[in-house]
PDB file of N, CA and C in Angstrom:
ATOM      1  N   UNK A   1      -2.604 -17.501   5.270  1.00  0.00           N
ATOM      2  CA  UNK A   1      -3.670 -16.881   4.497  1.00  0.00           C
ATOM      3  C   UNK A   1      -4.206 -15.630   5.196  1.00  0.00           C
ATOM      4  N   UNK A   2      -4.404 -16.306   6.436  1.00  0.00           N
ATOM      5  CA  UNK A   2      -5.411 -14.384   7.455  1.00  0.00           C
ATOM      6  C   UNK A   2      -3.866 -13.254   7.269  1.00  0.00           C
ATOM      7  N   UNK A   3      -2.268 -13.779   7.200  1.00  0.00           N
ATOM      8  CA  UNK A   3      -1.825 -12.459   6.803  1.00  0.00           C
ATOM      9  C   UNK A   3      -2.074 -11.596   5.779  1.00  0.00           C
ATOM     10  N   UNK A   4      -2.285 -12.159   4.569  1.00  0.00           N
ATOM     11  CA  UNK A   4      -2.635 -11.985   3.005  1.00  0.00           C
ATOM     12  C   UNK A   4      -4.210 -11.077   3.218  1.00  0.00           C
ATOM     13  N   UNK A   5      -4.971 -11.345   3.720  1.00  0.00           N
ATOM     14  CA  UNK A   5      -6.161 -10.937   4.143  1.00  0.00           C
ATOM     15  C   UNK A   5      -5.639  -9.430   4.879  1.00  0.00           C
ATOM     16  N   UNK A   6      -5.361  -9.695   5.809  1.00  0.00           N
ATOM     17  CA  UNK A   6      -4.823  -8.470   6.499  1.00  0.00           C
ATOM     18  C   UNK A   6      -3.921  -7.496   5.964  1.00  0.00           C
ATOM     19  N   UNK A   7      -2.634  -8.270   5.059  1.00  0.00           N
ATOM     20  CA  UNK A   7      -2.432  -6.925   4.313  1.00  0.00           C
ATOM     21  C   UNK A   7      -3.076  -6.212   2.995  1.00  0.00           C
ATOM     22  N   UNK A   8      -3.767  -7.119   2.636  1.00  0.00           N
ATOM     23  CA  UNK A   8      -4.510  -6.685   1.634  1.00  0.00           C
ATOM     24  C   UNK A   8      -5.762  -5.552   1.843  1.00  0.00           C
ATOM     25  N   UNK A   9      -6.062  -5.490   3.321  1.00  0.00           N
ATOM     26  CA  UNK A   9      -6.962  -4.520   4.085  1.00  0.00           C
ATOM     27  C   UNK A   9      -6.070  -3.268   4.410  1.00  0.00           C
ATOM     28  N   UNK A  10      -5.105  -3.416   4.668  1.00  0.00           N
ATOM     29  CA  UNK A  10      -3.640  -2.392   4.945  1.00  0.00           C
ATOM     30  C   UNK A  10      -3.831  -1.539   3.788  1.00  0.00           C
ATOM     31  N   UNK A  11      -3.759  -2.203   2.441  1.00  0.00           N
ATOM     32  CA  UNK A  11      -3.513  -1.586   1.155  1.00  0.00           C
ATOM     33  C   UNK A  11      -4.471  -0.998   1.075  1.00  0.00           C
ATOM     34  N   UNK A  12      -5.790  -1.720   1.080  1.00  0.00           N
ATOM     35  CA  UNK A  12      -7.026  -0.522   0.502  1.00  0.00           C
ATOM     36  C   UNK A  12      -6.799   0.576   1.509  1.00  0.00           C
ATOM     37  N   UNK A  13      -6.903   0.528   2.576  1.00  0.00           N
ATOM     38  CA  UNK A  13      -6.842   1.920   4.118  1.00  0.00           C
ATOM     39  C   UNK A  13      -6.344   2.689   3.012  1.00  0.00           C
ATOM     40  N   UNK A  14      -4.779   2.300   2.489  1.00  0.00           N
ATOM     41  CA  UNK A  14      -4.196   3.266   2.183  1.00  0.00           C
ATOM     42  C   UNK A  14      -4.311   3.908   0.912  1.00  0.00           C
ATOM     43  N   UNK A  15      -4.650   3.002   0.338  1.00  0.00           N
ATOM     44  CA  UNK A  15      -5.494   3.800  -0.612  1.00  0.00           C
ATOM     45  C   UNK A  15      -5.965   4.851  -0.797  1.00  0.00           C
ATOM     46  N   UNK A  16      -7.150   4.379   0.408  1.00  0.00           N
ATOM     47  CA  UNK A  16      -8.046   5.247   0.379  1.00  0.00           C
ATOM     48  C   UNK A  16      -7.836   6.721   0.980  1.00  0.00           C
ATOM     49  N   UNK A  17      -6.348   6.223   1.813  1.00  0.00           N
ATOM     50  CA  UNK A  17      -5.902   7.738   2.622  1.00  0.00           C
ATOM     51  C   UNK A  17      -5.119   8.443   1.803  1.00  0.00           C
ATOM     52  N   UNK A  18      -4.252   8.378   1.142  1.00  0.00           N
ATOM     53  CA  UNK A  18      -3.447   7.970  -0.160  1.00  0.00           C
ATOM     54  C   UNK A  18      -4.338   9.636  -0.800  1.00  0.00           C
ATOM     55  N   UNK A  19      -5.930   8.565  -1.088  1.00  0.00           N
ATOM     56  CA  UNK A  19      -6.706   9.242  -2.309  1.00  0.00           C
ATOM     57  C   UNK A  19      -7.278  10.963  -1.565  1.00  0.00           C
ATOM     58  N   UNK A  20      -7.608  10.716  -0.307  1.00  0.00           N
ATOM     59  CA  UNK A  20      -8.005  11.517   0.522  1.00  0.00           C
ATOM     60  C   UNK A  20      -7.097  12.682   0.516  1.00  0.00           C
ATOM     61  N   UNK A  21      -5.616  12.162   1.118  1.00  0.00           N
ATOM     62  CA  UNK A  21      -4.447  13.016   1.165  1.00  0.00           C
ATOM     63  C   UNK A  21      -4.118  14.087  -0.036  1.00  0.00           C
ATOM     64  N   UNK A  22      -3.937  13.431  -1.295  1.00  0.00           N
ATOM     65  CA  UNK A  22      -3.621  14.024  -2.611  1.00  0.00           C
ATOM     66  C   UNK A  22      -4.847  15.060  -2.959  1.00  0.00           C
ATOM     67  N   UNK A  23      -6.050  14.578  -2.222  1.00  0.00           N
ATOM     68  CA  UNK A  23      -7.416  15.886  -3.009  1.00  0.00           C
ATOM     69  C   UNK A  23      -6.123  17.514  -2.491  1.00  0.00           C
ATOM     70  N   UNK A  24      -5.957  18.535  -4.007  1.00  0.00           N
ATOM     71  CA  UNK A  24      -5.983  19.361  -3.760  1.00  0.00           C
ATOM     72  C   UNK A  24      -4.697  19.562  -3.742  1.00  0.00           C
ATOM     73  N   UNK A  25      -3.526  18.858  -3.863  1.00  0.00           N
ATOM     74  CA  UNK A  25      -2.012  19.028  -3.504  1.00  0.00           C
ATOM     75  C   UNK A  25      -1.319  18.258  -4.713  1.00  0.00           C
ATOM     76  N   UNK A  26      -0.204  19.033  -4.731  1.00  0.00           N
ATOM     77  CA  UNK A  26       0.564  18.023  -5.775  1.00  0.00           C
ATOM     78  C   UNK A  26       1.364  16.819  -6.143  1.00  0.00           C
ATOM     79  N   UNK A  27       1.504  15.832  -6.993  1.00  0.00           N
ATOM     80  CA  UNK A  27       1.820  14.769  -6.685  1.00  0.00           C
ATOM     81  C   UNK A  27       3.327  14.827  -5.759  1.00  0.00           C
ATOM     82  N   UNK A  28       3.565  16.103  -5.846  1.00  0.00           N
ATOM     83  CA  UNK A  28       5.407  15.980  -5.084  1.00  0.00           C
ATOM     84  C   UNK A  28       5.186  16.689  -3.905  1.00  0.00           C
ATOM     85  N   UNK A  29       4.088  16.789  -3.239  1.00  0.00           N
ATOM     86  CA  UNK A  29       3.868  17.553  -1.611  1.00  0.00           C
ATOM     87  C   UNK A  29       4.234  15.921  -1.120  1.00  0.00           C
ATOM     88  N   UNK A  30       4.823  16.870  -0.118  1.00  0.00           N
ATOM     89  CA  UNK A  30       5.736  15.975   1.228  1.00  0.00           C
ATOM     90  C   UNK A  30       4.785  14.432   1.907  1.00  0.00           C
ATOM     91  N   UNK A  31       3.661  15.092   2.072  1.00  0.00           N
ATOM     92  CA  UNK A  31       2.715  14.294   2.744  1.00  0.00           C
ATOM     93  C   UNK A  31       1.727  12.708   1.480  1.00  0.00           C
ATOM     94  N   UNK A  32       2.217  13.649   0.142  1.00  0.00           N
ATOM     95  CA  UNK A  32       1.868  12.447  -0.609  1.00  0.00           C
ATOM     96  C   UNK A  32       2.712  11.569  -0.995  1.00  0.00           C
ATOM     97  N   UNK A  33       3.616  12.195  -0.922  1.00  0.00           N
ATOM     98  CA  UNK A  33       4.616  10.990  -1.561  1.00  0.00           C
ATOM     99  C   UNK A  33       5.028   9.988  -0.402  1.00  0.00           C
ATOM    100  N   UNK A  34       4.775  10.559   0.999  1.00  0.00           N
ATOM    101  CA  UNK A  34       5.287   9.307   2.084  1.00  0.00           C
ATOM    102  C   UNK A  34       4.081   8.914   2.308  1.00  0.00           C
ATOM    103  N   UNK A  35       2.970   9.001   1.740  1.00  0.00           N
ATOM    104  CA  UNK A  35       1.696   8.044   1.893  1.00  0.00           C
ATOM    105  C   UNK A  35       2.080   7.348   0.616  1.00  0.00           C
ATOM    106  N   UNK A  36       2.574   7.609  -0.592  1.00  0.00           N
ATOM    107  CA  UNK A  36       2.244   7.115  -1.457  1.00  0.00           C
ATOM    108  C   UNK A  36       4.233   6.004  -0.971  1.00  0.00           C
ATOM    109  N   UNK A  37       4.941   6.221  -0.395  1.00  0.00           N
ATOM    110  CA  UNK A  37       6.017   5.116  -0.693  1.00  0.00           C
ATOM    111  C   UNK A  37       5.329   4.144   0.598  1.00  0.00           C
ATOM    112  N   UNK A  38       4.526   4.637   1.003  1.00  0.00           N
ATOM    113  CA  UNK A  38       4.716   3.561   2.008  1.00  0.00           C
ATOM    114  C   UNK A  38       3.433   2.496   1.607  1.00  0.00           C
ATOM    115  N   UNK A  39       2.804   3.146   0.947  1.00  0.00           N
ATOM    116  CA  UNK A  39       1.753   1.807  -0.031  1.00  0.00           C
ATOM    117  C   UNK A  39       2.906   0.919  -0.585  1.00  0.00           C
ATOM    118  N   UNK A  40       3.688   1.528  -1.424  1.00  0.00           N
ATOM    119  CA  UNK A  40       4.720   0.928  -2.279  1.00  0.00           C
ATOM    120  C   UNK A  40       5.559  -0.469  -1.443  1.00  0.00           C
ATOM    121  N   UNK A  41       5.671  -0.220  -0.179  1.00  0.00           N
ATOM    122  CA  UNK A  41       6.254  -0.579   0.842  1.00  0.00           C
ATOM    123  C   UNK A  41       5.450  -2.406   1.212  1.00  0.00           C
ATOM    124  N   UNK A  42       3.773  -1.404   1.124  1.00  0.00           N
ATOM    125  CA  UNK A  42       2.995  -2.639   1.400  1.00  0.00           C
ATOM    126  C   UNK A  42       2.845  -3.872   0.159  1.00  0.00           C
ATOM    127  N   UNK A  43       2.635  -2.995  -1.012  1.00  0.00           N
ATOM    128  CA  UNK A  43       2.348  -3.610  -1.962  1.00  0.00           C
ATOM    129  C   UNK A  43       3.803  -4.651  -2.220  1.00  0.00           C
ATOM    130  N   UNK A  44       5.014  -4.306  -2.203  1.00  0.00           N
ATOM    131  CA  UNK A  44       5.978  -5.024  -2.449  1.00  0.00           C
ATOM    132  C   UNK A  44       5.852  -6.504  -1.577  1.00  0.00           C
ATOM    133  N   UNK A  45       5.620  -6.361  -0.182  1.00  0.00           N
ATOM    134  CA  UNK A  45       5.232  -6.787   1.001  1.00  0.00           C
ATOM    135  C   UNK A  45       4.193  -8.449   0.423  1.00  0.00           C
ATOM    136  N   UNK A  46       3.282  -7.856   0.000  1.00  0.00           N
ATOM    137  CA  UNK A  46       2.490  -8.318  -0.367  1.00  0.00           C
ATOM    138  C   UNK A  46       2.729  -9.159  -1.712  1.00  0.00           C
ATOM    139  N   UNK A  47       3.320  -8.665  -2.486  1.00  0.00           N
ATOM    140  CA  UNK A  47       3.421  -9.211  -3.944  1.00  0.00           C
ATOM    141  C   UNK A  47       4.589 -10.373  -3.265  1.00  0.00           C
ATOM    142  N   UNK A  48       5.633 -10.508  -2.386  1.00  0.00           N
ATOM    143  CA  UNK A  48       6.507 -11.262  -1.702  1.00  0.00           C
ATOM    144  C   UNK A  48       5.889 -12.352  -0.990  1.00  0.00           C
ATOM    145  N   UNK A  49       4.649 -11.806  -0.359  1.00  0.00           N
ATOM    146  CA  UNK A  49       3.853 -13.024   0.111  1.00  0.00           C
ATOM    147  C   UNK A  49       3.086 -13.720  -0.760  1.00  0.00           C
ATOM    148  N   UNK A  50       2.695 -13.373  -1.823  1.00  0.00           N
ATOM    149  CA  UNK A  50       2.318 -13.960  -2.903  1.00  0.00           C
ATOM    150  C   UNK A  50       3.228 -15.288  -3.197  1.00  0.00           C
ATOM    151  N   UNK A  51       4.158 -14.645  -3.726  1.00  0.00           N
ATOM    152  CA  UNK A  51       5.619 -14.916  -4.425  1.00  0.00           C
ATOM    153  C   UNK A  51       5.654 -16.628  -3.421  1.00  0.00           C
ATOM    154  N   UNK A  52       5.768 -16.591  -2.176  1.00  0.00           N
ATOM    155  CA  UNK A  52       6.379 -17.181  -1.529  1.00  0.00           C
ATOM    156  C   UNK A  52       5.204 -18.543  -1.439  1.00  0.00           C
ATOM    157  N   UNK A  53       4.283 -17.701  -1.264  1.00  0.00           N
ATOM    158  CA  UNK A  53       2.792 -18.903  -1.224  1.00  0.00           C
ATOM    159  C   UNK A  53       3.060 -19.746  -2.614  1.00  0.00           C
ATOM    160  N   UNK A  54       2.995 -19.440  -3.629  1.00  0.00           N
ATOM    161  CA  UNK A  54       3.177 -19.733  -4.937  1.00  0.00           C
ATOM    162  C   UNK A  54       4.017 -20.989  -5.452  1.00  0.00           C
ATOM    163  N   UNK A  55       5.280 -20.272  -4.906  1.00  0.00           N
ATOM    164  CA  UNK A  55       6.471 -21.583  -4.567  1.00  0.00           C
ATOM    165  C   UNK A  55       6.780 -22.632  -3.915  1.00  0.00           C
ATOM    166  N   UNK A  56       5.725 -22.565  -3.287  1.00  0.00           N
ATOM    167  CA  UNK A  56       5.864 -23.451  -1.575  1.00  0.00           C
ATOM    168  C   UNK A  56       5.307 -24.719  -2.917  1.00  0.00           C
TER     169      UNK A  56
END
């Protein structure tokens, strides 16, 4: 459970850096899109730990 907690704190950060990063640039600048795959990264991460809790 405290991992689920913890990545779920991972995700908002990035979010929020994510949201920070993009003020002012376009969705295809360099720096957003590898903030934005690597949310993608977490969120998958996460939806897997879901997944797995679920089944147990």
């Amino acid at each position: 459970m405290a991992e689920l907690v913890e990545i779920q704190e991972m995700i908002e950060k990035l979010r929020d850096k994510l949201h920070e990063i993009s003020q002012g640039k376009t969705l295809t600048d360099t720096e957003v899109v590898r903030a934005s795959q690597m949310l993608d990264v977490l969120l998958t991460e996460y939806q897997r730990m879901l997944n797995e809790k679920i089944n147990k």
